[in-house]
C-alpha atoms as a PDB file:
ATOM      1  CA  UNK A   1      32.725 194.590-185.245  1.00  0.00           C
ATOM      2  CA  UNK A   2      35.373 197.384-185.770  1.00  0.00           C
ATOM      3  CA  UNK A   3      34.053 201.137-184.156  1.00  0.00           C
ATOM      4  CA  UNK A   4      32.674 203.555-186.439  1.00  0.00           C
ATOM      5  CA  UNK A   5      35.270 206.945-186.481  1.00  0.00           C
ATOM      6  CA  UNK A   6      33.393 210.215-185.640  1.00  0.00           C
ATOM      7  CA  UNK A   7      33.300 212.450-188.966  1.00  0.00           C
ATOM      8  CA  UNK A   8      35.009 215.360-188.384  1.00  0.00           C
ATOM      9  CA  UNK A   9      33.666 218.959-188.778  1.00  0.00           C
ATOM     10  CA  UNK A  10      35.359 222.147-188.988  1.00  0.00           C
ATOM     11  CA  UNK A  11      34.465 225.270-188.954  1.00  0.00           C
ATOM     12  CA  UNK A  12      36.125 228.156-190.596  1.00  0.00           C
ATOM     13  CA  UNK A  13      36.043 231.153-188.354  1.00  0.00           C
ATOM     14  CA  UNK A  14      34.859 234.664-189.557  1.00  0.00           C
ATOM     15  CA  UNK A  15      35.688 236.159-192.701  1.00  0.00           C
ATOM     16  CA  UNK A  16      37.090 239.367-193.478  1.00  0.00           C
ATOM     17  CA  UNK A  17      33.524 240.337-194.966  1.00  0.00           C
ATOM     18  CA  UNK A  18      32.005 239.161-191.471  1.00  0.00           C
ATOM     19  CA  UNK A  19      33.962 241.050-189.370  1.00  0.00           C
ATOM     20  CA  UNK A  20      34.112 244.499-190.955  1.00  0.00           C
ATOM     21  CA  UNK A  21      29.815 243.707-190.979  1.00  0.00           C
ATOM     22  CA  UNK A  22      30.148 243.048-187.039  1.00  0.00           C
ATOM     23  CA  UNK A  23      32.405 245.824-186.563  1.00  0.00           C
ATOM     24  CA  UNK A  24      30.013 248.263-188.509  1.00  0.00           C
ATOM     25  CA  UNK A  25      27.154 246.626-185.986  1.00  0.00           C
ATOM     26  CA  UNK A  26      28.794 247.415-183.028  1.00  0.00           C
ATOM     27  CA  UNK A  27      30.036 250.750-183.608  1.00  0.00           C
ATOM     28  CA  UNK A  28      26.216 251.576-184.748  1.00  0.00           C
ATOM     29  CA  UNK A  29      25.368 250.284-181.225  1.00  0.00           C
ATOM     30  CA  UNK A  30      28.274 252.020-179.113  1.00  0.00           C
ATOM     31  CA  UNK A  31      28.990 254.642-181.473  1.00  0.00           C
ATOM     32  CA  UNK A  32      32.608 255.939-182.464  1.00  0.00           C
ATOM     33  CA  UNK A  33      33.924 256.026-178.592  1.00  0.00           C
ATOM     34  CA  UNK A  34      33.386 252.697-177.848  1.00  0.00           C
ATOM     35  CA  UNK A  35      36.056 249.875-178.290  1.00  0.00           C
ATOM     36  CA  UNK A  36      35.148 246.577-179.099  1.00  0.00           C
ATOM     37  CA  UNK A  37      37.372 243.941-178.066  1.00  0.00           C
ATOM     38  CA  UNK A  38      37.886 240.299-179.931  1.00  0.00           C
ATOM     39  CA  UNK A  39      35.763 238.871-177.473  1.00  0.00           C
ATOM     40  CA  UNK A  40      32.217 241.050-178.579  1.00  0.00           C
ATOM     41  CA  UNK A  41      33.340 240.556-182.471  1.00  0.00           C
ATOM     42  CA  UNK A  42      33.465 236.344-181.537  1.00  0.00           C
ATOM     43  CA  UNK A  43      30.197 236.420-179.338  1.00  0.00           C
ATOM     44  CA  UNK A  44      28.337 238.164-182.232  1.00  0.00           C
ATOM     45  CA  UNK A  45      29.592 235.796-185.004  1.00  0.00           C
ATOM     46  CA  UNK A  46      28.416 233.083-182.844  1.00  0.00           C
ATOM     47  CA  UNK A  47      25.527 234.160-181.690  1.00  0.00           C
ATOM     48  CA  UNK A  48      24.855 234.499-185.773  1.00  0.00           C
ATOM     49  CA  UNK A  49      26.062 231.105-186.725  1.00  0.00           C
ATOM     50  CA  UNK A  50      24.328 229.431-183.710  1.00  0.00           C
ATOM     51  CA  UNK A  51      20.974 231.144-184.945  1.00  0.00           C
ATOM     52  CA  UNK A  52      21.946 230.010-188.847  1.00  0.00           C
ATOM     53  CA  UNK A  53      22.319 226.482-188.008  1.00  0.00           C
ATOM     54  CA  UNK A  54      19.061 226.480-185.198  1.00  0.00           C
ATOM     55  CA  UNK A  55      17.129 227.385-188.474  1.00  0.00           C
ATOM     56  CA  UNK A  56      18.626 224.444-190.592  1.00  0.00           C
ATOM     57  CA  UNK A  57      17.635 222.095-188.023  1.00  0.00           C
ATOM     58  CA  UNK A  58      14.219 223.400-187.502  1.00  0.00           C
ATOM     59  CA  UNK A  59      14.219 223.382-191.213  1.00  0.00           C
ATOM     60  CA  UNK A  60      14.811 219.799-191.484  1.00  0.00           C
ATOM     61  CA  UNK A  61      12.387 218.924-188.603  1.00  0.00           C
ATOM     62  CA  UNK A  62       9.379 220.382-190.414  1.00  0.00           C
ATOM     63  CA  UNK A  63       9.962 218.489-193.683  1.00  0.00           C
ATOM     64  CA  UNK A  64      10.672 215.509-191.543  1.00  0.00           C
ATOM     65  CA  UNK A  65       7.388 215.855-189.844  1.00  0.00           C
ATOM     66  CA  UNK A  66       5.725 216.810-192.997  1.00  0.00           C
ATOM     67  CA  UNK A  67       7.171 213.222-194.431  1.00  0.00           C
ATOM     68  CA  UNK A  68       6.002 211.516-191.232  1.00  0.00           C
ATOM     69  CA  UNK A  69       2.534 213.393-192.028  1.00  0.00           C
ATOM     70  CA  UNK A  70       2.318 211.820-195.048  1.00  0.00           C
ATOM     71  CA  UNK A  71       3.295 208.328-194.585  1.00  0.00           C
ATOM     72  CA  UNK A  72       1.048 208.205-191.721  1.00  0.00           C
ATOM     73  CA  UNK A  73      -1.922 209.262-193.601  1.00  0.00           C
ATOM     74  CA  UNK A  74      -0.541 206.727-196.542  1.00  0.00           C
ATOM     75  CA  UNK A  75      -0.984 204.005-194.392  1.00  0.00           C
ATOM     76  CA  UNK A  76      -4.598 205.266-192.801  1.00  0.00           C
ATOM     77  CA  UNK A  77      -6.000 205.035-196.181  1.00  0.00           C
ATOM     78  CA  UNK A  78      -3.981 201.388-196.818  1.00  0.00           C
ATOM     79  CA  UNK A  79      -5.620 199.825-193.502  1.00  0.00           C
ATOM     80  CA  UNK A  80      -9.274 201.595-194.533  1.00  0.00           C
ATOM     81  CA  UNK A  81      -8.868 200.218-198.453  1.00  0.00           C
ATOM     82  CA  UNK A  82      -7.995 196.705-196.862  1.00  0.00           C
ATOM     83  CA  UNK A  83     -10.885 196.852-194.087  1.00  0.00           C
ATOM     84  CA  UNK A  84     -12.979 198.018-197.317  1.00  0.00           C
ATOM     85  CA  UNK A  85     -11.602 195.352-199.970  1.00  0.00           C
ATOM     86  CA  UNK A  86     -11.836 192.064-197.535  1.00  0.00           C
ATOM     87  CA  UNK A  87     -14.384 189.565-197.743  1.00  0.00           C
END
């Protein structure tokens, strides 16, 4: 049995579009005299791209629950037609 090869993932680091938004954040926080180093502009972008994929996942956990929801109550109404239907 041959070992299956982790996928992979990458992730492309801020845009150009990103950081001019995070820079525009901070200096509304600090105002004009305040420098902002590379390490503030890369705790903010991940702060926002931990937050984007915590709300996929939750995301996907409702609908999975939903679709757990519904099988269970699928097979209630299976095991209370079969009670009903035998002899």
């Amino acid at each position: 049995m041959s070992t299956p090869t982790p996928k992979q993932t990458t992730i492309e680091g801020p845009s150009d579009d990103d950081l001019a938004r995070i820079n525009s954040l901070l200096h509304r926080i600090g105002g004009q005299n305040v420098s902002w180093g590379a390490v503030n502009k890369l705790e903010v972008w991940l702060t926002e791209t931990r937050l984007e994929s915590e709300r996929l996942a939750s995301k996907r956990l409702l609908v999975a629950t939903w679709v757990l929801a519904a099988a269970t109550l699928a097979l209630v109404l299976a095991t209370v037609g079969l009670i009903v239907v035998a002899p």
